[in-house]
Each structure stands twice: as C-alpha cells, then as structure tokens.
C-alpha atoms as a PDB file:
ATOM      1  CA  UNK A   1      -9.506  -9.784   4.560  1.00  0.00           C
ATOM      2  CA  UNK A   2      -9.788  -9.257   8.357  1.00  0.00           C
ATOM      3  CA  UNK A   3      -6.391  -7.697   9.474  1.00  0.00           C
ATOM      4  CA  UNK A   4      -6.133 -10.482  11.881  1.00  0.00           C
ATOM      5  CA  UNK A   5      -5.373 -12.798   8.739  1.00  0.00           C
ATOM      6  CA  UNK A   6      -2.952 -10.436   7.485  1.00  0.00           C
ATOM      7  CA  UNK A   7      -1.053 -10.326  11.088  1.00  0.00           C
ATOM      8  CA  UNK A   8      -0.977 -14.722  10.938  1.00  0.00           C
ATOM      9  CA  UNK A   9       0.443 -14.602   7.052  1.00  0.00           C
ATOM     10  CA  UNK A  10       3.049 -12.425   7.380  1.00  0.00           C
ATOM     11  CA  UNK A  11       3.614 -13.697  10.747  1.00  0.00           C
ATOM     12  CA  UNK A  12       4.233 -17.269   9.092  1.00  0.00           C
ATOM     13  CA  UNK A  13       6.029 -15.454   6.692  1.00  0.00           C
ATOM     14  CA  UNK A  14       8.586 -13.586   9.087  1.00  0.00           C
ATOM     15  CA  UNK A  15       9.439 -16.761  10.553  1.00  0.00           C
ATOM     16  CA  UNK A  16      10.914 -18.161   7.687  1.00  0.00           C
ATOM     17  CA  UNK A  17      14.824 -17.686   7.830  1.00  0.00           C
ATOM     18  CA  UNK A  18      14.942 -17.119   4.461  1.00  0.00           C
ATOM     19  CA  UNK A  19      12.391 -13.572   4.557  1.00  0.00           C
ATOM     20  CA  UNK A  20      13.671 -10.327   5.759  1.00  0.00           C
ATOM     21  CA  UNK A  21      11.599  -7.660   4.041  1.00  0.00           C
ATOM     22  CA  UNK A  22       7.793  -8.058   3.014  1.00  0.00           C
ATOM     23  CA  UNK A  23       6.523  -4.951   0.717  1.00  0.00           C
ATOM     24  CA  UNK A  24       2.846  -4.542   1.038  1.00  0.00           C
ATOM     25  CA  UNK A  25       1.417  -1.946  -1.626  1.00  0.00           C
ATOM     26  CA  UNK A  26      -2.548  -1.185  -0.442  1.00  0.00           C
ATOM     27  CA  UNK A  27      -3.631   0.037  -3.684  1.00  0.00           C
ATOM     28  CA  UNK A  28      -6.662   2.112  -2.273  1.00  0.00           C
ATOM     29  CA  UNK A  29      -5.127   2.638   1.395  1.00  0.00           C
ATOM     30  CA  UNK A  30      -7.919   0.520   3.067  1.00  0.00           C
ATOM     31  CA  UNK A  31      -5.973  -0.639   6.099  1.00  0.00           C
ATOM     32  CA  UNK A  32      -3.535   2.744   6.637  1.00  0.00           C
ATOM     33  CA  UNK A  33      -5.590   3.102  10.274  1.00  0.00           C
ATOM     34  CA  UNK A  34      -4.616  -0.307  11.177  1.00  0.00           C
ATOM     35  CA  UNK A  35      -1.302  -0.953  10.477  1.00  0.00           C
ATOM     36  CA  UNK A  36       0.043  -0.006  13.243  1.00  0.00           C
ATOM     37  CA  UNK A  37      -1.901  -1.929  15.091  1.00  0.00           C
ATOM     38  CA  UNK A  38      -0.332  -5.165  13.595  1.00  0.00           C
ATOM     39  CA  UNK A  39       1.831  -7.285  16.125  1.00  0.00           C
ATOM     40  CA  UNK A  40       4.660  -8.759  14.470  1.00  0.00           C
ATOM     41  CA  UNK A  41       6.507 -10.715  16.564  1.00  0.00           C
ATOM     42  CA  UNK A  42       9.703 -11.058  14.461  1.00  0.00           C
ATOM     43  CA  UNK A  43       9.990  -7.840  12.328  1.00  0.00           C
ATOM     44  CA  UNK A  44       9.685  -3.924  12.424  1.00  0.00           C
ATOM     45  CA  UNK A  45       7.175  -1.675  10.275  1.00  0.00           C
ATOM     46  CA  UNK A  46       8.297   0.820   8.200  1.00  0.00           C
ATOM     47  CA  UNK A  47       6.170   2.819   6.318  1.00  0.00           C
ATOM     48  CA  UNK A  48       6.471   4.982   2.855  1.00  0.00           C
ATOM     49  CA  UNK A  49       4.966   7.462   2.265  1.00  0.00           C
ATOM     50  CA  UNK A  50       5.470   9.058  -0.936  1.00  0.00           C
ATOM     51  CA  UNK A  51       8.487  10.708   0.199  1.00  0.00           C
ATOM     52  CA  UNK A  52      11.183   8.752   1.854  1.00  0.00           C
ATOM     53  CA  UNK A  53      12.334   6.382  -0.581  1.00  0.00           C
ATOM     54  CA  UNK A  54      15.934   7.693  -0.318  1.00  0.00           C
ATOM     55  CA  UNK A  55      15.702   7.231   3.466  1.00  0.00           C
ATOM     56  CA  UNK A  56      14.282   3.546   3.397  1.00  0.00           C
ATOM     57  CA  UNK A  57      17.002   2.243   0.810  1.00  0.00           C
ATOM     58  CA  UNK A  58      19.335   3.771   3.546  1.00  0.00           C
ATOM     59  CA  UNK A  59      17.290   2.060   6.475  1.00  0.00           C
ATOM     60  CA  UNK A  60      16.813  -1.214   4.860  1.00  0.00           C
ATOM     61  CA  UNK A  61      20.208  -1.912   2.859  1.00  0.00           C
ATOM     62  CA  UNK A  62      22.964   0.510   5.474  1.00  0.00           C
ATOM     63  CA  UNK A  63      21.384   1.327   9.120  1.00  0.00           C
ATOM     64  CA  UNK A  64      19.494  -1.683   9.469  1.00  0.00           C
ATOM     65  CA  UNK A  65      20.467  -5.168   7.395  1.00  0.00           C
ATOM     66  CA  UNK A  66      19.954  -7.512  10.176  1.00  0.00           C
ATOM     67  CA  UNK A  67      16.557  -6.938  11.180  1.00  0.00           C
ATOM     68  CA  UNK A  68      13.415  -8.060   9.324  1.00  0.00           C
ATOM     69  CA  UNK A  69      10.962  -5.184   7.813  1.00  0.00           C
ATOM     70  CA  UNK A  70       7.467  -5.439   6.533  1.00  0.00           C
ATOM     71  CA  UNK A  71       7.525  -2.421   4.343  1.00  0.00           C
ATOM     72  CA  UNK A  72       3.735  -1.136   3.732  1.00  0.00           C
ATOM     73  CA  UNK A  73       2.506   1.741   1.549  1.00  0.00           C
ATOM     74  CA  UNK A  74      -0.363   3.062   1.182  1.00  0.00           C
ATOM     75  CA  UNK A  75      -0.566   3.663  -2.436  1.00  0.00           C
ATOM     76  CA  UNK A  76      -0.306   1.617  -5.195  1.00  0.00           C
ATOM     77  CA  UNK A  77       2.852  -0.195  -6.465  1.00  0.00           C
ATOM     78  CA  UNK A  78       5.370   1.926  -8.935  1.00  0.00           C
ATOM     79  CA  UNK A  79       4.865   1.155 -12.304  1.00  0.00           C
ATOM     80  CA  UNK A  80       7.838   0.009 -13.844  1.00  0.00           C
ATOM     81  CA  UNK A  81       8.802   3.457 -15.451  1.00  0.00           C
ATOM     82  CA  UNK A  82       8.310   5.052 -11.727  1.00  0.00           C
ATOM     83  CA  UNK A  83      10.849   2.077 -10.390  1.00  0.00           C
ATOM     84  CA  UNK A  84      13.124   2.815 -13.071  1.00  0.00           C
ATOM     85  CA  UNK A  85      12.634   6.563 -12.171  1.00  0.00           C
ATOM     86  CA  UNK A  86      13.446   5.294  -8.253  1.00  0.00           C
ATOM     87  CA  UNK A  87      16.044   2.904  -9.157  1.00  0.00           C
ATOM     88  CA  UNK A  88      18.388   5.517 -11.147  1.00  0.00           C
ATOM     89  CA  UNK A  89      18.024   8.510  -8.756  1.00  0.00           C
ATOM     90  CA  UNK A  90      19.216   5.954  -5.562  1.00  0.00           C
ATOM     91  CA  UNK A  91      21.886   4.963  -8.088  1.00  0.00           C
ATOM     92  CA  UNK A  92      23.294   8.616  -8.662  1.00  0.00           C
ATOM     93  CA  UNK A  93      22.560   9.469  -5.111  1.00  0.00           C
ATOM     94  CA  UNK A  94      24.700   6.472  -4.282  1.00  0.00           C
ATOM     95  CA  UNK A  95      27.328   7.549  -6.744  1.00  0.00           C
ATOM     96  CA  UNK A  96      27.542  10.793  -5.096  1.00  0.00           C
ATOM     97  CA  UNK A  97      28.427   9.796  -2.013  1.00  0.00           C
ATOM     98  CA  UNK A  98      30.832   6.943  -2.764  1.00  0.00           C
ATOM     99  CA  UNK A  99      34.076   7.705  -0.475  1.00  0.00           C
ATOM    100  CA  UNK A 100      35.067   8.439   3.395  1.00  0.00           C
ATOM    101  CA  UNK A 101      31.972   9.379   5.389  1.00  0.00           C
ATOM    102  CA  UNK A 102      29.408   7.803   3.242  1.00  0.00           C
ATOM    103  CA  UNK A 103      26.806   6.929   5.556  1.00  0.00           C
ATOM    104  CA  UNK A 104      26.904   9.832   7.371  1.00  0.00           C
ATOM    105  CA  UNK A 105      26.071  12.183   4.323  1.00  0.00           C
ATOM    106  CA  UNK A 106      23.574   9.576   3.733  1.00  0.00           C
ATOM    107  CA  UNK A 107      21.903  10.608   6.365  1.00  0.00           C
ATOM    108  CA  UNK A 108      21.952  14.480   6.082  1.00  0.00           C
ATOM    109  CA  UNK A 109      20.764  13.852   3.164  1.00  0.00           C
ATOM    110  CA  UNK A 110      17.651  12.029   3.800  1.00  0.00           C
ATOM    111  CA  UNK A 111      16.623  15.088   5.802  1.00  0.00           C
ATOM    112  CA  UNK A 112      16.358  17.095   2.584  1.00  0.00           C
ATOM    113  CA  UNK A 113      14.803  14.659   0.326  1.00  0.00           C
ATOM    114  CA  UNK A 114      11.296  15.913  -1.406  1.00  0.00           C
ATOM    115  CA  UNK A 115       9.158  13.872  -3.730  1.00  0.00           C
ATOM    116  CA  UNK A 116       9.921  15.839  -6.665  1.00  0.00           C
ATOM    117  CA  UNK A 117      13.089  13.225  -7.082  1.00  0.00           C
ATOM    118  CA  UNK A 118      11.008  10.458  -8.001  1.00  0.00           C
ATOM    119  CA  UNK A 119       8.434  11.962  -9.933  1.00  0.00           C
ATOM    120  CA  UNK A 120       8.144  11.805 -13.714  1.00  0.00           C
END
C-alpha cells in the first residue's frame, strides 16, 4: 500500500472523536523512511524504537493525554510474553515513584532507560 493510502486511513481515523492513539507495528520496517513524511492533520507521531517504552507510557498517559498520537514502530508487535514483560516493568516503575514529585522523577528517569528492561 502506497503511503498516500495510509496518510487518508488514519486520517479518517484521527477524525473520529472517539480515537486518540493509533499503534502501527511495520513488521519488516518497509515504510521507516517515510513516516515522517506523513501529514496528519489531527495528531502527532511518535515513534519507538526499541528503547523508549518507559518514556512513551509517560508521553502518552502523563505529559500528553489530550492530544492524539499515531504511535509507529518499526519492528514487529510484542508477543504477548514481551507485553507482559513491558506491562510489569511500567507497573513497578510506576510503583516506585508513587508520591510527591512523581512526574518529575518520571522524567529523569526516562533519560536512563536501556532496553535491557524489557528484554526476556
């Protein structure tokens, strides 16, 4: 599919009021040139990249809830056991950081993040 396409379907699906974040997992990477090429006119892209997990389920759900996202990776979607992986290491990381000044650790935090968290 011409990227053109993809721009008018997610377009159509931004303007719903009902859609605020789109993932988009490009198994093989084909359009990872593109993307930023892409002209949506009612959302923001935000791309993963292996590594920033914590920092996008700080972006999407704290800095950022009023704003739509399409969400693209270039990679594959988790398997179930690597969400579950994801899942409980954002749950402890939440956990840790329950209290005064939340956010803000939040976000020294992201800056220290590595990949190794997520991995199995």
């Amino acid at each position: 599919m011409d990227l053109n396409n993809i721009q008018d379907q997610l377009n159509t699906e931004f303007a719903k009021s009902d859609t605020r974040i789109v993932f988009w997992f490009d198994d093989k990477g084909e359009y990872e040139d593109e993307i930023s090429e892409l002209q949506l006119y009612n959302a923001k892209l935000h791309i993963l990249d292996g590594t920033n997990w914590f920092y996008s389920k700080w972006l999407l759900n704290e800095s950022d809830t009023e704003n739509k996202y399409l969400v693209y990776a270039p990679f594959p979607k988790p398997s179930d056991a690597e969400k579950k992986i994801v899942k409980n290491s954002l749950s402890l990381l939440k956990n840790a950081f329950d209290g005064k000044g939340e956010r803000e650790q939040m976000r020294n935090y992201r800056c220290r993040e590595t990949a190794e968290t997520i991995k199995t």
